[in-house]
C-alpha atoms as a PDB file:
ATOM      1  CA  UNK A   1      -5.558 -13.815 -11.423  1.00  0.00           C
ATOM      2  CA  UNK A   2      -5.541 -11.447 -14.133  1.00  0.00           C
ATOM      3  CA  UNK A   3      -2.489  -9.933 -16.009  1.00  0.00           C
ATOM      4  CA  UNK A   4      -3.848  -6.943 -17.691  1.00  0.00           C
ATOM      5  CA  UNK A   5      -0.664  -4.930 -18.867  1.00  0.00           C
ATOM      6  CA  UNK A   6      -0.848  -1.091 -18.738  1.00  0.00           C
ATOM      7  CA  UNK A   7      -3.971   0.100 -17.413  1.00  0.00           C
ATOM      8  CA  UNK A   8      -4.345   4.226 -17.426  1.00  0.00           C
ATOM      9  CA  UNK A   9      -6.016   4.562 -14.119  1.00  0.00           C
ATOM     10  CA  UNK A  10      -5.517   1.011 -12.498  1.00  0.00           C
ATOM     11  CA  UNK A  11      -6.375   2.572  -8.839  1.00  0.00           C
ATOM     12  CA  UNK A  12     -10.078   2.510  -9.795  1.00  0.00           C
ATOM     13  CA  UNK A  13     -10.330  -1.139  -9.901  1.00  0.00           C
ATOM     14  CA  UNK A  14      -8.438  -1.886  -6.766  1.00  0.00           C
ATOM     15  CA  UNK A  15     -12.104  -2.452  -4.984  1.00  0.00           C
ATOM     16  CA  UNK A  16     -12.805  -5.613  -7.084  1.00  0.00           C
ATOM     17  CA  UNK A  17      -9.325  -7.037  -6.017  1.00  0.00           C
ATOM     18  CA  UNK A  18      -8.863  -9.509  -3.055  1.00  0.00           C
ATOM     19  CA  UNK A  19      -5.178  -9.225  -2.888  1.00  0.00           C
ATOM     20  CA  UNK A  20      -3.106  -6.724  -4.662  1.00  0.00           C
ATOM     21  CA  UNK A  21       0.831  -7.806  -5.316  1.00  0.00           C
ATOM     22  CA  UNK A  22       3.262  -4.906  -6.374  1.00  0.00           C
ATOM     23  CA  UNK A  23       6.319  -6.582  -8.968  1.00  0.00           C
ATOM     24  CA  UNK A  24       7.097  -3.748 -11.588  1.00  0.00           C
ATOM     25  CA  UNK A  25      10.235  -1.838 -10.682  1.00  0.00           C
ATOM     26  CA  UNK A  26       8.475   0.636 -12.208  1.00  0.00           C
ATOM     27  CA  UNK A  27       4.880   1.036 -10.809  1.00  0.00           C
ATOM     28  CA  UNK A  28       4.061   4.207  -8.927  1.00  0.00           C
ATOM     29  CA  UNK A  29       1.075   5.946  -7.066  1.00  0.00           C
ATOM     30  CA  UNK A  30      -1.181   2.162  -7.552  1.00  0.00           C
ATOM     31  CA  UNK A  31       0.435   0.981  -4.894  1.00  0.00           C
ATOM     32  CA  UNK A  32      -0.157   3.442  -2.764  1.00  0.00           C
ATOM     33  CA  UNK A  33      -3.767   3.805  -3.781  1.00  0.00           C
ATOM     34  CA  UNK A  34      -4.234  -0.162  -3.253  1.00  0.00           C
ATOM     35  CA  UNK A  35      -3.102   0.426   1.004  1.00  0.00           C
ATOM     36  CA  UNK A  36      -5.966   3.078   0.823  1.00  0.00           C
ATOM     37  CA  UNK A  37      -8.398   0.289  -0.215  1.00  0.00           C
ATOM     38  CA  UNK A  38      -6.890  -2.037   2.113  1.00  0.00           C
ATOM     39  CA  UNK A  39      -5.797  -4.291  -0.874  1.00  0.00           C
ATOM     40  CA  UNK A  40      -1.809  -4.271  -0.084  1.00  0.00           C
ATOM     41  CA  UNK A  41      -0.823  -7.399   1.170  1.00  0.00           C
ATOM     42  CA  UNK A  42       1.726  -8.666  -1.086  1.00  0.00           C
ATOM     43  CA  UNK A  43       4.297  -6.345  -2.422  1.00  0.00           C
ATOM     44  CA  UNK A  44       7.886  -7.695  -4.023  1.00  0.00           C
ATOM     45  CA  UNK A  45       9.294  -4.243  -3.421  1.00  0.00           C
ATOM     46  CA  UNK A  46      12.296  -3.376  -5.709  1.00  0.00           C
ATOM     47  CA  UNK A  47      13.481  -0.102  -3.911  1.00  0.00           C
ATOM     48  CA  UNK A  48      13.292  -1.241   0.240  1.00  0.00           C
ATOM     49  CA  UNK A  49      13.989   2.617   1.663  1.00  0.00           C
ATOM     50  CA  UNK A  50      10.947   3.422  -0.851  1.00  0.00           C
ATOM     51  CA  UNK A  51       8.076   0.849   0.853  1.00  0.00           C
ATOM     52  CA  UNK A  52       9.531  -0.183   3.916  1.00  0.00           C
ATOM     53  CA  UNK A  53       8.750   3.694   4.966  1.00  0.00           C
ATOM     54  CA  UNK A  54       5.461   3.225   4.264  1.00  0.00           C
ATOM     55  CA  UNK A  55       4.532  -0.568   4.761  1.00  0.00           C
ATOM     56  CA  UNK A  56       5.870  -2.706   7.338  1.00  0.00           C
ATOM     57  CA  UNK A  57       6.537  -6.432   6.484  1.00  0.00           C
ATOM     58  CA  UNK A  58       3.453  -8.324   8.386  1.00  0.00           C
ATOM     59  CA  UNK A  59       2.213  -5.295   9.789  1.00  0.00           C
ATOM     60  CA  UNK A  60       0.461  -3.569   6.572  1.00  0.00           C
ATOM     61  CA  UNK A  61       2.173  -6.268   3.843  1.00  0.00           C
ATOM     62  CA  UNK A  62       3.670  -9.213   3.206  1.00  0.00           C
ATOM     63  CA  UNK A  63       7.371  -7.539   1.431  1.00  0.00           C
ATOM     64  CA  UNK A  64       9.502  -9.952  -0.678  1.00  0.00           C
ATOM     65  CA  UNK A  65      13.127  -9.532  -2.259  1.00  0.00           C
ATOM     66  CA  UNK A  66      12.196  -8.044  -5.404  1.00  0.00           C
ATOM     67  CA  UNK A  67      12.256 -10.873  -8.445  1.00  0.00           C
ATOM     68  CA  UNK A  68      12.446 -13.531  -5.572  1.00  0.00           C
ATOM     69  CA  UNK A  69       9.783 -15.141  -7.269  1.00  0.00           C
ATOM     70  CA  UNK A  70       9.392 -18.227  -4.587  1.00  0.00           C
ATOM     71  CA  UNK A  71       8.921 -15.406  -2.063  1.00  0.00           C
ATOM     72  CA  UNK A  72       6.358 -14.098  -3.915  1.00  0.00           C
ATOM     73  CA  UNK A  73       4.602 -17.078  -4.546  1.00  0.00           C
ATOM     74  CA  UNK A  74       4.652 -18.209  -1.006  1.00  0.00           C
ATOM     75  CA  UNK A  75       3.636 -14.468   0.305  1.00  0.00           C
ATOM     76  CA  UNK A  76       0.707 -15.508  -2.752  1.00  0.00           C
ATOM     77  CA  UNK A  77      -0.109 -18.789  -1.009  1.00  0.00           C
ATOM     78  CA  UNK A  78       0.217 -17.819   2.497  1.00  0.00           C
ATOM     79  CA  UNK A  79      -2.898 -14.838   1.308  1.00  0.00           C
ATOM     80  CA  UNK A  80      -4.749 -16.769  -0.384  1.00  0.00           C
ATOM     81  CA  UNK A  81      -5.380 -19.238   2.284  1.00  0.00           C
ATOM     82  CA  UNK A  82      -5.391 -16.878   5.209  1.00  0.00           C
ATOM     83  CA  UNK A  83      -8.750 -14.232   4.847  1.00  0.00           C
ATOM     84  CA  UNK A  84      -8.045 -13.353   8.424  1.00  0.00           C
ATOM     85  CA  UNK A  85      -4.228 -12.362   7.313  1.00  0.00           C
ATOM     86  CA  UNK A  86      -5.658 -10.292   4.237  1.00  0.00           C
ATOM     87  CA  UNK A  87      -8.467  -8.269   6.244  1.00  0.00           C
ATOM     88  CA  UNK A  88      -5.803  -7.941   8.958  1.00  0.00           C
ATOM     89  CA  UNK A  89      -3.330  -6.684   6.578  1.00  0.00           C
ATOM     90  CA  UNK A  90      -5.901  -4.469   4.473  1.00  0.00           C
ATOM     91  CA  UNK A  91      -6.927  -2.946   7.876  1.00  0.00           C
ATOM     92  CA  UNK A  92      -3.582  -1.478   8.454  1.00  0.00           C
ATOM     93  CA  UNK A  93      -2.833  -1.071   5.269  1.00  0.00           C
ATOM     94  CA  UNK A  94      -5.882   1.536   4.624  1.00  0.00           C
ATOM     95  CA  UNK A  95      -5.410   2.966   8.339  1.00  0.00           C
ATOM     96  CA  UNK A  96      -1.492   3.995   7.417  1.00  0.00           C
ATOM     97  CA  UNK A  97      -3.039   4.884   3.500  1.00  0.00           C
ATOM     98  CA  UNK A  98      -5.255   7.467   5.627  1.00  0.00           C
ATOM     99  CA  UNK A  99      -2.652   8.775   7.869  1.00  0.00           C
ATOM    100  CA  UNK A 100      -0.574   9.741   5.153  1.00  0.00           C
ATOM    101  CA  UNK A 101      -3.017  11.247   2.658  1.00  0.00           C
ATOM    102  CA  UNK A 102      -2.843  15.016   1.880  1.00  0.00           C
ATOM    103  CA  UNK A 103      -6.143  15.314   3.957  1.00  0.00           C
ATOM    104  CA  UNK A 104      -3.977  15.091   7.294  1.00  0.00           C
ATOM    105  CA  UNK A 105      -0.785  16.563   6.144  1.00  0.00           C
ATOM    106  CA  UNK A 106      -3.322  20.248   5.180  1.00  0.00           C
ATOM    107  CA  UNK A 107      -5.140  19.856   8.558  1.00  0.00           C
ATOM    108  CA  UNK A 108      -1.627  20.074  10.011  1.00  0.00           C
ATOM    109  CA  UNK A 109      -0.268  23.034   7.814  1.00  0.00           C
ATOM    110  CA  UNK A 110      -3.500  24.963   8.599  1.00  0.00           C
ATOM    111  CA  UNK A 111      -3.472  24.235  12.257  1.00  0.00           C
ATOM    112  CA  UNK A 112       0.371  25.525  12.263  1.00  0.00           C
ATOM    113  CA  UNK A 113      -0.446  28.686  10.149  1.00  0.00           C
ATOM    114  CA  UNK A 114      -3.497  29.087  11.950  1.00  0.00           C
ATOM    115  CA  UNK A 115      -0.983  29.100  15.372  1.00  0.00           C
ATOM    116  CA  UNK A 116       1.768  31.176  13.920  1.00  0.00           C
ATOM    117  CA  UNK A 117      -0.751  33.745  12.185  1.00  0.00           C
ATOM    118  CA  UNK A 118      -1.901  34.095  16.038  1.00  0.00           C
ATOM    119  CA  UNK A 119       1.650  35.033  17.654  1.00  0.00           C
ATOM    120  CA  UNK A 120       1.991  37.796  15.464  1.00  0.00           C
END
């Protein structure tokens, strides 16, 4: 475990991690970055209609109340003891990190435009 503070551009270490857990109130596009790597298991989410849009408790992460710190540790615990939990997790996590890129979301616009340009 490693508490590092601010790090400009923290997404380009998420391959080194084995588990990354979300507890700023404040943190932004990491987290996001981290399901792309499949390193999202363990979030303490402090806005729920923010995350629980995106990752599903046991499906792509294990959520906790935010600054429910037993929670946290035993979501902690639970990964660290559990590799099939965290590859499971990571799976989805990077699979839902895909889907919602900007990679599909312009294949879609251009396929629309594409259609619409056509009726015309």
């Amino acid at each position: 475990m490693h508490f590092k503070g601010l790090i400009p551009e923290a997404a380009r270490l998420l391959p080194a991690l084995d588990v990354y857990a979300q507890t700023s109130l404040s943190e932004g596009p990491v987290a996001q970055h981290a399901g792309g790597h499949g390193r999202r298991p363990a979030d303490a989410r402090a806005r729920p209609w923010s995350r629980a849009e995106i990752h599903g408790h046991e499906e792509t992460a294990l959520l906790v109340p935010a600054g429910d710190r037993l929670a946290l540790g035993s979501a902690l615990q639970r990964l660290a003891g559990d590799a099939e939990l965290r590859a499971r997790l990571g799976a989805r996590a990077a699979e839902r990190a895909r889907r919602h890129s900007i990679e599909p979301m312009v294949d879609a616009y251009e396929t629309l435009y594409r259609e619409l340009a056509t009726r015309s």
